[in-house]
C-alpha atoms as a PDB file:
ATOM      1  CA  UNK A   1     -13.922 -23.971  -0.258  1.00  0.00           C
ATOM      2  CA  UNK A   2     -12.865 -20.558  -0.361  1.00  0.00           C
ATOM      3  CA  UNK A   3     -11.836 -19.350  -3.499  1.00  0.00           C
ATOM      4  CA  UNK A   4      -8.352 -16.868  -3.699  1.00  0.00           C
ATOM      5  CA  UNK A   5      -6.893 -14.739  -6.273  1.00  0.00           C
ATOM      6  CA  UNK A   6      -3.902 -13.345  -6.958  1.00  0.00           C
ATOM      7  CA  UNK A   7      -4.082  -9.157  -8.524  1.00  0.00           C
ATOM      8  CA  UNK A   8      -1.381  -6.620  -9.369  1.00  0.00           C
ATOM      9  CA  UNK A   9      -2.683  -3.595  -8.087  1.00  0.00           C
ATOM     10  CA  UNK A  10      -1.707  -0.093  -8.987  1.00  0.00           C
ATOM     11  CA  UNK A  11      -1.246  -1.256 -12.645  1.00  0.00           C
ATOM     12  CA  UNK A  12      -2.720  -1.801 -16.253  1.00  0.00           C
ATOM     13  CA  UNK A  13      -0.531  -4.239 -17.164  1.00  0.00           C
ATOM     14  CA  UNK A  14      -0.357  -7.797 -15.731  1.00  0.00           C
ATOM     15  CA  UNK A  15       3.412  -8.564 -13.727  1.00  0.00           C
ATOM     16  CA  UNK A  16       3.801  -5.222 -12.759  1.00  0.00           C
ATOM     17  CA  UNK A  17       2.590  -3.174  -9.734  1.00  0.00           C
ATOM     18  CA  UNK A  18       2.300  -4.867  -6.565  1.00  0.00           C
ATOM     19  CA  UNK A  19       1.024  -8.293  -6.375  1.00  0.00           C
ATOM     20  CA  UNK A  20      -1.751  -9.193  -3.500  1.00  0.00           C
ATOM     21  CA  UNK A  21      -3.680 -12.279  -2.327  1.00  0.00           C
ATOM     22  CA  UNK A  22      -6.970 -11.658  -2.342  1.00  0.00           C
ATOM     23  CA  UNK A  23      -9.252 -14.585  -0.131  1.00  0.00           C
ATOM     24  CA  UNK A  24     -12.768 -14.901   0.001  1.00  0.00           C
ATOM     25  CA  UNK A  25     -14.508 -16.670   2.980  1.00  0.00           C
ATOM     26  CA  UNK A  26     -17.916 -17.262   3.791  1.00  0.00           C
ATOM     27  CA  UNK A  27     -17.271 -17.085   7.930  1.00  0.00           C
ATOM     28  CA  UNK A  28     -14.254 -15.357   9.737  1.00  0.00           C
ATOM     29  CA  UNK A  29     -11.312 -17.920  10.035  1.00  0.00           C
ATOM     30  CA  UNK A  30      -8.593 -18.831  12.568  1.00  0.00           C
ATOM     31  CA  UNK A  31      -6.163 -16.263  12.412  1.00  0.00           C
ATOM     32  CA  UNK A  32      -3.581 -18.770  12.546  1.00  0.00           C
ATOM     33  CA  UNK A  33      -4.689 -20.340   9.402  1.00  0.00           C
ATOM     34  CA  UNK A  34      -5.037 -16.579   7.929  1.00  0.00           C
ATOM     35  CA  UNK A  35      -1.300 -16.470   8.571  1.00  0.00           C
ATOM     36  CA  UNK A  36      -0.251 -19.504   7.069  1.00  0.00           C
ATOM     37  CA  UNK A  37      -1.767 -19.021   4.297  1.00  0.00           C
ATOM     38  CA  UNK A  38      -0.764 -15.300   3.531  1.00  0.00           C
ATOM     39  CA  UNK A  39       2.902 -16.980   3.970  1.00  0.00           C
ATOM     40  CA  UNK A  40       2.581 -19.549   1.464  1.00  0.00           C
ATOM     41  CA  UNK A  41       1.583 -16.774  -0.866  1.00  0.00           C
ATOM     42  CA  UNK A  42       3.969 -14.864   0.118  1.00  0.00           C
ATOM     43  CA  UNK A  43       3.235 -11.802  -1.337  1.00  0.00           C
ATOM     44  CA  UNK A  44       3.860  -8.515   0.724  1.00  0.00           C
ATOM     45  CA  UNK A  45       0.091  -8.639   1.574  1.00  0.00           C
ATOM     46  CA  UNK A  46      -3.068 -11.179   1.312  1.00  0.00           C
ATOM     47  CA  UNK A  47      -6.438  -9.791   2.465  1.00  0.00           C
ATOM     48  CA  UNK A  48      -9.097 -11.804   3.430  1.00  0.00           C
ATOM     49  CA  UNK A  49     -12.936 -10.577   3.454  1.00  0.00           C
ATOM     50  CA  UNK A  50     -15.948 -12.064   5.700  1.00  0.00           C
ATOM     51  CA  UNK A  51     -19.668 -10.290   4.347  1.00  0.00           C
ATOM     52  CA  UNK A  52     -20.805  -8.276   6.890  1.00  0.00           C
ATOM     53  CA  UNK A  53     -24.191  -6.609   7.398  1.00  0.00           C
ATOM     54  CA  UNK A  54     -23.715  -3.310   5.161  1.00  0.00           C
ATOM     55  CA  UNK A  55     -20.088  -4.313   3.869  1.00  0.00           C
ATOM     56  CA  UNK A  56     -16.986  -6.726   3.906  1.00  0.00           C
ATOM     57  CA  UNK A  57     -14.174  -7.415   7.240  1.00  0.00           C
ATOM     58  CA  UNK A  58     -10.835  -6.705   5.545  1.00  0.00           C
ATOM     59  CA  UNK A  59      -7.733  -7.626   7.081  1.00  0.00           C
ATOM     60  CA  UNK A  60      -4.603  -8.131   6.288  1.00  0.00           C
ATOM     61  CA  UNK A  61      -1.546 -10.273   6.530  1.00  0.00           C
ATOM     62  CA  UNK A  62       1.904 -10.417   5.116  1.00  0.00           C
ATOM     63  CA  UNK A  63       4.131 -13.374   5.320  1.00  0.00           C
ATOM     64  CA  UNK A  64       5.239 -12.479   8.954  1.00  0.00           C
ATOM     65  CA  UNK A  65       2.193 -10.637  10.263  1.00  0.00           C
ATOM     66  CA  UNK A  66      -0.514  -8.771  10.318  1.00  0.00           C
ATOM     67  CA  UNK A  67      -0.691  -5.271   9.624  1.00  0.00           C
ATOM     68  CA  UNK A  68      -3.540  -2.350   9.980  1.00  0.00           C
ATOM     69  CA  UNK A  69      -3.601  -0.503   6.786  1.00  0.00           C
ATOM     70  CA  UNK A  70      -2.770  -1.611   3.351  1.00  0.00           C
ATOM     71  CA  UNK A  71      -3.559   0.087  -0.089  1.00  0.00           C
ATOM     72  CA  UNK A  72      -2.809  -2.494  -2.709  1.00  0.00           C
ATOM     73  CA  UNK A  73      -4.764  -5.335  -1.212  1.00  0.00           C
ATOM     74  CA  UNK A  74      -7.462  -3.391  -0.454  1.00  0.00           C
ATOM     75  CA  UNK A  75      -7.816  -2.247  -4.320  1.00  0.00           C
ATOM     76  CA  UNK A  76      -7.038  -5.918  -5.145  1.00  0.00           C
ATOM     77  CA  UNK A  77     -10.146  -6.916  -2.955  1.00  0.00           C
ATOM     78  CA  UNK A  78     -12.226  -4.235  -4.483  1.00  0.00           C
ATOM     79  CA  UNK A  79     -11.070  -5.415  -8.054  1.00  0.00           C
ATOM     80  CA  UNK A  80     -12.096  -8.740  -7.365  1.00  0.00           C
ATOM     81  CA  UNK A  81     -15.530  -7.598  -6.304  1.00  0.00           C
ATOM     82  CA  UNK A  82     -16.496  -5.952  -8.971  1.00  0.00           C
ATOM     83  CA  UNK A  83     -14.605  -8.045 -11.458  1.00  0.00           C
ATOM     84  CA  UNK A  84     -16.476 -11.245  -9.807  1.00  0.00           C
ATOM     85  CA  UNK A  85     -19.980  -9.233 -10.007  1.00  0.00           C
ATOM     86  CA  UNK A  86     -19.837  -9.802  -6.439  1.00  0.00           C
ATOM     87  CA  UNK A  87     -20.943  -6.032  -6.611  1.00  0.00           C
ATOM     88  CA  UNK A  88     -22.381  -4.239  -9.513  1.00  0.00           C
ATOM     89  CA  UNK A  89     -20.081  -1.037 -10.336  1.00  0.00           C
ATOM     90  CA  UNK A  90     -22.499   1.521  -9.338  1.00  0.00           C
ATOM     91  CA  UNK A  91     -21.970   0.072  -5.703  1.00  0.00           C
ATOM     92  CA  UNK A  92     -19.331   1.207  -3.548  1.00  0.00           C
ATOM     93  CA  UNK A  93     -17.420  -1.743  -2.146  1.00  0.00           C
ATOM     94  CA  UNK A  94     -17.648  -0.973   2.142  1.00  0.00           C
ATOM     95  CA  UNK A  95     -14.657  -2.082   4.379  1.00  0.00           C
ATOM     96  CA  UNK A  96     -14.353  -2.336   8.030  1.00  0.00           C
ATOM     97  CA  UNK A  97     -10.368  -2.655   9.292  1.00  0.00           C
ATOM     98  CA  UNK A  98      -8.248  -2.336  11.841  1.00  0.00           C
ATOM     99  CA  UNK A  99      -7.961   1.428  10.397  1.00  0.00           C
ATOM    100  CA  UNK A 100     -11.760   2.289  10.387  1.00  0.00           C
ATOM    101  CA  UNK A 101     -14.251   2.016   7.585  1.00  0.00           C
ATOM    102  CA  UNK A 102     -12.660   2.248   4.194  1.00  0.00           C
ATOM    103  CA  UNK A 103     -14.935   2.970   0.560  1.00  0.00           C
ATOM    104  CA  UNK A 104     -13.983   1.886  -2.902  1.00  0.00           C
ATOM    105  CA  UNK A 105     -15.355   3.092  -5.779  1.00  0.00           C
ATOM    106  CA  UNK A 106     -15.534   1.656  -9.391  1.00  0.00           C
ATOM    107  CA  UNK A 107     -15.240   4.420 -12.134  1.00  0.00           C
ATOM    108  CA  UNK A 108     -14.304   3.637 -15.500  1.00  0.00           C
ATOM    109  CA  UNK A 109     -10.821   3.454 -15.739  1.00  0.00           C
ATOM    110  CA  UNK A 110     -10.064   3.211 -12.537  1.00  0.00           C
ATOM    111  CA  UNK A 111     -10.823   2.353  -8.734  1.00  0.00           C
ATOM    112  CA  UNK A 112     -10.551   5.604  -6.164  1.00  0.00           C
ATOM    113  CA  UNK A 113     -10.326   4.646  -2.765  1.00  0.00           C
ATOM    114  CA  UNK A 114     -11.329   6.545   0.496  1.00  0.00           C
ATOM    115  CA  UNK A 115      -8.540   6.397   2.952  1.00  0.00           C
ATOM    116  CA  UNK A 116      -7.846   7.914   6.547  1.00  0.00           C
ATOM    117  CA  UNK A 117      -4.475  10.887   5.968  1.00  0.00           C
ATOM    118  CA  UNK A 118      -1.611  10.016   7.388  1.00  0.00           C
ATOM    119  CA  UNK A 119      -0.022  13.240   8.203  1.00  0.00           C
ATOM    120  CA  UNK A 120       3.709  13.108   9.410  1.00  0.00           C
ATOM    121  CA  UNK A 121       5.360  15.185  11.994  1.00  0.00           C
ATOM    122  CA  UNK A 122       9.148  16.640  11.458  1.00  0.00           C
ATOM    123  CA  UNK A 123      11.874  14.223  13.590  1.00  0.00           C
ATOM    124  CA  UNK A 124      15.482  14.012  13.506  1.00  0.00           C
ATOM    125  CA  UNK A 125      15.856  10.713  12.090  1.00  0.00           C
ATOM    126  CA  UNK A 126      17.790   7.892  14.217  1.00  0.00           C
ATOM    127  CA  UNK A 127      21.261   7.724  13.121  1.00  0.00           C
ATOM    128  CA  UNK A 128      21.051   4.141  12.840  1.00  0.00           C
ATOM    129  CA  UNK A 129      18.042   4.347  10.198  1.00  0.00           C
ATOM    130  CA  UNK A 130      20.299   6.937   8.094  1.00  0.00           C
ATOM    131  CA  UNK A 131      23.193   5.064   8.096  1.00  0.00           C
ATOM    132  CA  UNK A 132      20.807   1.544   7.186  1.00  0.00           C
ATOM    133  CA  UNK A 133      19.450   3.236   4.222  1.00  0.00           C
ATOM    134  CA  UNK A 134      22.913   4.947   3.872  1.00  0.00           C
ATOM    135  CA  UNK A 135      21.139   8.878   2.776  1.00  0.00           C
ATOM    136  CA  UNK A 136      21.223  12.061   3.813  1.00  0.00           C
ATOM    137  CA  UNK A 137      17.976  13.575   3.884  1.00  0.00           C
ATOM    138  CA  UNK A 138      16.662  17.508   3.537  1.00  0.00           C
ATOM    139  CA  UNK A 139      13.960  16.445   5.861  1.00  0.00           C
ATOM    140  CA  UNK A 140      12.545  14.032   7.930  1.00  0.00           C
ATOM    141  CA  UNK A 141       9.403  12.866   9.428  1.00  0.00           C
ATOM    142  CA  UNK A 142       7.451  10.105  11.089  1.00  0.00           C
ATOM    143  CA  UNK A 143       3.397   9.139  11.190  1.00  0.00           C
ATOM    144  CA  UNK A 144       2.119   6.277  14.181  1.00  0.00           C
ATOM    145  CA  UNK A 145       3.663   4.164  11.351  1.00  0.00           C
ATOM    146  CA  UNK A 146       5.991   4.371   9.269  1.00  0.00           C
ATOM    147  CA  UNK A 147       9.071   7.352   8.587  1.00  0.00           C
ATOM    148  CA  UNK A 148       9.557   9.338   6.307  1.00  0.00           C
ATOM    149  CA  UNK A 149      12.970  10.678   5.003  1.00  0.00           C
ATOM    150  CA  UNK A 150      13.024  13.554   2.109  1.00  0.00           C
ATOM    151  CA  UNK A 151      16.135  12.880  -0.485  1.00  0.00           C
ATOM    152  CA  UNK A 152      17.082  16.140  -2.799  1.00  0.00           C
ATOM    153  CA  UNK A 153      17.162  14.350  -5.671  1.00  0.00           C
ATOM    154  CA  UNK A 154      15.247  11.670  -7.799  1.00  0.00           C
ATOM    155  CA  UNK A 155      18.947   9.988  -8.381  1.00  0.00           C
ATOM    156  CA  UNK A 156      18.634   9.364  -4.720  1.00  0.00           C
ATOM    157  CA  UNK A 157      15.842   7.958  -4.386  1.00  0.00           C
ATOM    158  CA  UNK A 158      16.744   5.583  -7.057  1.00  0.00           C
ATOM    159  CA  UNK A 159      19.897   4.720  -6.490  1.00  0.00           C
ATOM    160  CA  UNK A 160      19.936   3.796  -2.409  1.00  0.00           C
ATOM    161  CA  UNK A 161      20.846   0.325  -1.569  1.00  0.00           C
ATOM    162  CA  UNK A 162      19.569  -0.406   2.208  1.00  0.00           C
ATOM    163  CA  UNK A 163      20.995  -2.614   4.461  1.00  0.00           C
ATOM    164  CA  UNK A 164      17.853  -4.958   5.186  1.00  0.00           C
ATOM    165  CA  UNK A 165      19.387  -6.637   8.172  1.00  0.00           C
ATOM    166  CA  UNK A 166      19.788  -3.257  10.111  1.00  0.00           C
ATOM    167  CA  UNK A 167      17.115  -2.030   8.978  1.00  0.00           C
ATOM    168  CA  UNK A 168      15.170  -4.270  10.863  1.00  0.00           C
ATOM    169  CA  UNK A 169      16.217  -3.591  13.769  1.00  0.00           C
ATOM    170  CA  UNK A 170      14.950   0.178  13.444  1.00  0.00           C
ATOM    171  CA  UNK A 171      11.476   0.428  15.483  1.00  0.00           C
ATOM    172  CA  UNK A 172       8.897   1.085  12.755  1.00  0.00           C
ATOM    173  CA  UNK A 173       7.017  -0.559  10.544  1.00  0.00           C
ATOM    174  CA  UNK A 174       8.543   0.660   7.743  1.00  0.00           C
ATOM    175  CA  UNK A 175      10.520   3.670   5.780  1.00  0.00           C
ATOM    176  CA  UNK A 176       9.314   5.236   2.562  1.00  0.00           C
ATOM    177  CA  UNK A 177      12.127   7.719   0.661  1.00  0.00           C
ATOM    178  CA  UNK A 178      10.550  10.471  -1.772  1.00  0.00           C
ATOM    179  CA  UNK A 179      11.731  13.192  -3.826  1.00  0.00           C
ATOM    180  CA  UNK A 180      10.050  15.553  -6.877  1.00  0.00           C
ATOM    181  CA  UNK A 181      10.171  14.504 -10.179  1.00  0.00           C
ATOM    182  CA  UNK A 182      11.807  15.016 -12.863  1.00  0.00           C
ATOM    183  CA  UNK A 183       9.567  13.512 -15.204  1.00  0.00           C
ATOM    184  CA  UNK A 184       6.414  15.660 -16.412  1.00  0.00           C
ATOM    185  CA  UNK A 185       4.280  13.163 -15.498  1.00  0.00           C
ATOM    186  CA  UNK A 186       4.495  12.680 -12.182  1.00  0.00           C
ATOM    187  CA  UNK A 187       4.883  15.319  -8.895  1.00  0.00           C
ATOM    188  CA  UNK A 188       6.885  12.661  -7.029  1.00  0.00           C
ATOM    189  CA  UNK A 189       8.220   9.499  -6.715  1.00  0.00           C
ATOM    190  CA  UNK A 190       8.877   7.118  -3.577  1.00  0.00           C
ATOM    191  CA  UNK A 191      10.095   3.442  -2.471  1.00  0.00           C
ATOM    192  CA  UNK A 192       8.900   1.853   0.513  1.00  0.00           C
ATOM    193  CA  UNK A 193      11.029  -0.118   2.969  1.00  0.00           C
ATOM    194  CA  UNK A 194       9.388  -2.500   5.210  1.00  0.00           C
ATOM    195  CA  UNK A 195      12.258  -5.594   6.738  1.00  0.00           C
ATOM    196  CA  UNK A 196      10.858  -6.157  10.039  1.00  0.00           C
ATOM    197  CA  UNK A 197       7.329  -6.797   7.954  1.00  0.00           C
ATOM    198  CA  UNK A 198       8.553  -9.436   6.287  1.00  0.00           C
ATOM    199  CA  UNK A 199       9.003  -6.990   3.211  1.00  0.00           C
ATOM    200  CA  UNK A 200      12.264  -5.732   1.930  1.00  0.00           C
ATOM    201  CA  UNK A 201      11.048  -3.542  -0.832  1.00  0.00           C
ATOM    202  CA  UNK A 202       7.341  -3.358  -0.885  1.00  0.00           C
ATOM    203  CA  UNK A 203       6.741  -2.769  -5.043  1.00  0.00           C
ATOM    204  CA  UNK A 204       4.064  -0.043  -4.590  1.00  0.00           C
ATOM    205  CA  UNK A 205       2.418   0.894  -1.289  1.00  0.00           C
ATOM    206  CA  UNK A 206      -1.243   2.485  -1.321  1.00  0.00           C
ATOM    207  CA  UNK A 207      -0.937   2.969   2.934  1.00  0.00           C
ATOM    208  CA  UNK A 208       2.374   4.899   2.339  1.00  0.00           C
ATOM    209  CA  UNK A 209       0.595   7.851   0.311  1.00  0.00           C
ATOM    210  CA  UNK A 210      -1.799   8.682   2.988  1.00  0.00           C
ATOM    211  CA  UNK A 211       0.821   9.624   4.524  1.00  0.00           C
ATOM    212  CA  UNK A 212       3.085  11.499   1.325  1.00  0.00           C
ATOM    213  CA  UNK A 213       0.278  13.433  -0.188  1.00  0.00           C
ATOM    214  CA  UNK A 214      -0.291  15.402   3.160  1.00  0.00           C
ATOM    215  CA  UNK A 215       3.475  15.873   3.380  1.00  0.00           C
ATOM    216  CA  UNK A 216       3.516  17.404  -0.189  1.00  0.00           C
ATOM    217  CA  UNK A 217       0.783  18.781   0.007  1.00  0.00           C
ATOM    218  CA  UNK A 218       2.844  21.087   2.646  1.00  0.00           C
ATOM    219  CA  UNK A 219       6.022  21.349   0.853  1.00  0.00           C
ATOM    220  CA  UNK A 220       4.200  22.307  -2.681  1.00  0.00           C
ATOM    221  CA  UNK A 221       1.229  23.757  -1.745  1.00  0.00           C
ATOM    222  CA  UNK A 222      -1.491  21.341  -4.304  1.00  0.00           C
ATOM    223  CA  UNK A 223      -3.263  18.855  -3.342  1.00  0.00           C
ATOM    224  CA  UNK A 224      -3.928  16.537  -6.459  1.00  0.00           C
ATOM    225  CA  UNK A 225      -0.764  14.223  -7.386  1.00  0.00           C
ATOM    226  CA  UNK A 226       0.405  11.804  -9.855  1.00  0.00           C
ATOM    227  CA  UNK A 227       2.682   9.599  -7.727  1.00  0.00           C
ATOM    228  CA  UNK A 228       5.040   6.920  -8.999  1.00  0.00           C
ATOM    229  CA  UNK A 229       6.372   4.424  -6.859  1.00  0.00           C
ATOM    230  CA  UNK A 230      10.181   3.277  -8.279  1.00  0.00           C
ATOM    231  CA  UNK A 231      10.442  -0.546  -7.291  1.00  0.00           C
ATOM    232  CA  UNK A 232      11.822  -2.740  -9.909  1.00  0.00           C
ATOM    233  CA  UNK A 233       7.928  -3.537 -11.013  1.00  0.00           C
ATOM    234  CA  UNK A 234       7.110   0.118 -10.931  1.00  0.00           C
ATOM    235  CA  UNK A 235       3.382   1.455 -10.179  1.00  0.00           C
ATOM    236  CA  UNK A 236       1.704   4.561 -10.831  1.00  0.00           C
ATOM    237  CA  UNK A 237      -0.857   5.938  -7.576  1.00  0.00           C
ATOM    238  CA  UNK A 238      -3.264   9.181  -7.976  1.00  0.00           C
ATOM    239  CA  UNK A 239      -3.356  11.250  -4.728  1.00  0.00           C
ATOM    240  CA  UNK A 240      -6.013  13.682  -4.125  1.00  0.00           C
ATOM    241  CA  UNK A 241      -5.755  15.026  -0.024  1.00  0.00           C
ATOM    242  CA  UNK A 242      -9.318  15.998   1.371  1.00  0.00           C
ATOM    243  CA  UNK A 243      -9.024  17.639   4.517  1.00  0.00           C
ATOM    244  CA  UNK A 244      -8.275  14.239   7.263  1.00  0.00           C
ATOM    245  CA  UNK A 245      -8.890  11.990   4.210  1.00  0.00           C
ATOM    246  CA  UNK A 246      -6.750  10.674   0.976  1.00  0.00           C
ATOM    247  CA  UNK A 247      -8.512   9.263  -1.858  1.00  0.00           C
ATOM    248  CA  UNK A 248      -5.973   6.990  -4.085  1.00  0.00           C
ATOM    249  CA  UNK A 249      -6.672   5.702  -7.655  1.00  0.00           C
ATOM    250  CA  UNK A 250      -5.023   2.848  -9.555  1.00  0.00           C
ATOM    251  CA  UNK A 251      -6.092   0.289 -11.843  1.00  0.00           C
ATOM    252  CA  UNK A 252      -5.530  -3.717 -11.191  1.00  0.00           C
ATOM    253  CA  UNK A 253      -5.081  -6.945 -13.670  1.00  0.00           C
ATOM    254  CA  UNK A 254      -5.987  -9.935 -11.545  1.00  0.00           C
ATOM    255  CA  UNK A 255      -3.440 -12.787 -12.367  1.00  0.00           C
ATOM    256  CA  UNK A 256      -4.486 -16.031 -11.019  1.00  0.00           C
ATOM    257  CA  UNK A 257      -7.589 -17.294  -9.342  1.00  0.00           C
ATOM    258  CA  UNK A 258      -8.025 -20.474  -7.505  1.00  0.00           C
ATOM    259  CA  UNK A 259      -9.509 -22.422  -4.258  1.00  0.00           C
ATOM    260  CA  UNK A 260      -8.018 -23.427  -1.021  1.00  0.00           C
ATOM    261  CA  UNK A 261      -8.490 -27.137  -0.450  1.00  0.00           C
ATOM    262  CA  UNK A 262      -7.023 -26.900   3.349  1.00  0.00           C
END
């Protein structure tokens, strides 16, 4: 029976970061069955890993469908390998997605994972995504993805209130808002919007800061970050941007673990 596990990912502490599913099978599955199952999780993601030759198949799947690149479940799955001493930590754990071949690494007191960048380009954002999210950006921009919208201020960030329903209706996957920080320890924060997912407020969102630290990296010149993501569970996301590459580090708890008996 194939054995699943619930992780917060880009956390220390158990019930906060962002929640994934994390499903092991011994053979690829229907993808039907991959969906119904990531909806009765649902969690904004579950992955679900076949052993390949060389490495793991990783996709994922929120409760509505399925998507091509997603941090927290892919540190979840990596957590769970190493956790499981389904690899020994001086292995990287291999993954081959919808977004290419991704590498996790195990340090010691953290993972650091090997992602494609995400650059955006400037747009002038839809009026009907502004007035959904009801802010008034400095700047705006937009990967193959998801869009981007620069808020002056951390109170901004914080304080917005979207309007789920129309924002659903907006033709992306989803919308991430980001200012500096004020806080020493971090360069900037974010939240990550995702309605017509399935997600209203993803909690922290590893696929998002491929494509922030290349857009800070612009706007501040550096190219190392300490990242905080603001959802109500809160999760903290290292961001190092290496040329066409963004390697993120976080730390996971898993939570539950369990086997599917359908």
């Amino acid at each position: 029976m194939p054995k699943i596990y619930q992780v917060d990912a880009f956390t220390s502490k158990a019930f906060r970061g962002n929640p994934a599913g994390v499903c092991l099978l011994d053979e690829p599955a229907n993808e039907q069955w991959m969906q119904n199952v990531a909806a009765e999780m649902n969690l904004s993601e579950t992955a679900f890993l076949v052993p390949q030759e060389n490495g793991y198949e990783l996709r994922w799947f929120t409760p509505a469908t399925e998507v091509d690149l997603c941090g927290h479940a892919t540190l979840a799955s990596a957590h769970i390998l190493f956790e499981t001493e389904t690899l020994s930590a001086a292995q990287p754990a291999v993954f081959f997605s919808k977004s290419g071949k991704l590498t996790v690494t195990h340090h010691e007191h953290h993972l650091e994972m090997d992602f494609p960048a995400e650059p955006p380009e400037e747009i002038a954002p839809p009026p009907s995504l502004l007035k959904a999210l009801g802010v008034y950006p400095v700047a705006s921009a937009r990967n193959r993805m998801d869009v981007l919208l620069h808020l002056k201020t951390p109170d901004e960030v914080l304080s917005a209130r979207p309007d789920f329903t129309a924002l659903a209706q907006v033709p992306v996957r989803g919308v991430m808002i980001t200012s500096e920080s004020n806080d020493k320890n971090y360069d900037f924060i974010s939240r990550f919007f995702a309605p017509a997912e399935g997600i209203n407020e993803d909690p922290v969102t590893g696929s998002a800061h491929c494509c922030l630290g290349p857009y800070w990296q612009q706007k501040i010149g550096k190219s190392d970050f300490k990242a905080y993501q603001a959802s109500a569970r809160g999760g903290e996301i290292g961001v190092q941007v290496k040329g066409d590459r963004v390697l993120l580090t976080g730390s996971a708890v898993t939570v539950f673990r369990g086997e599917l008996v359908v």
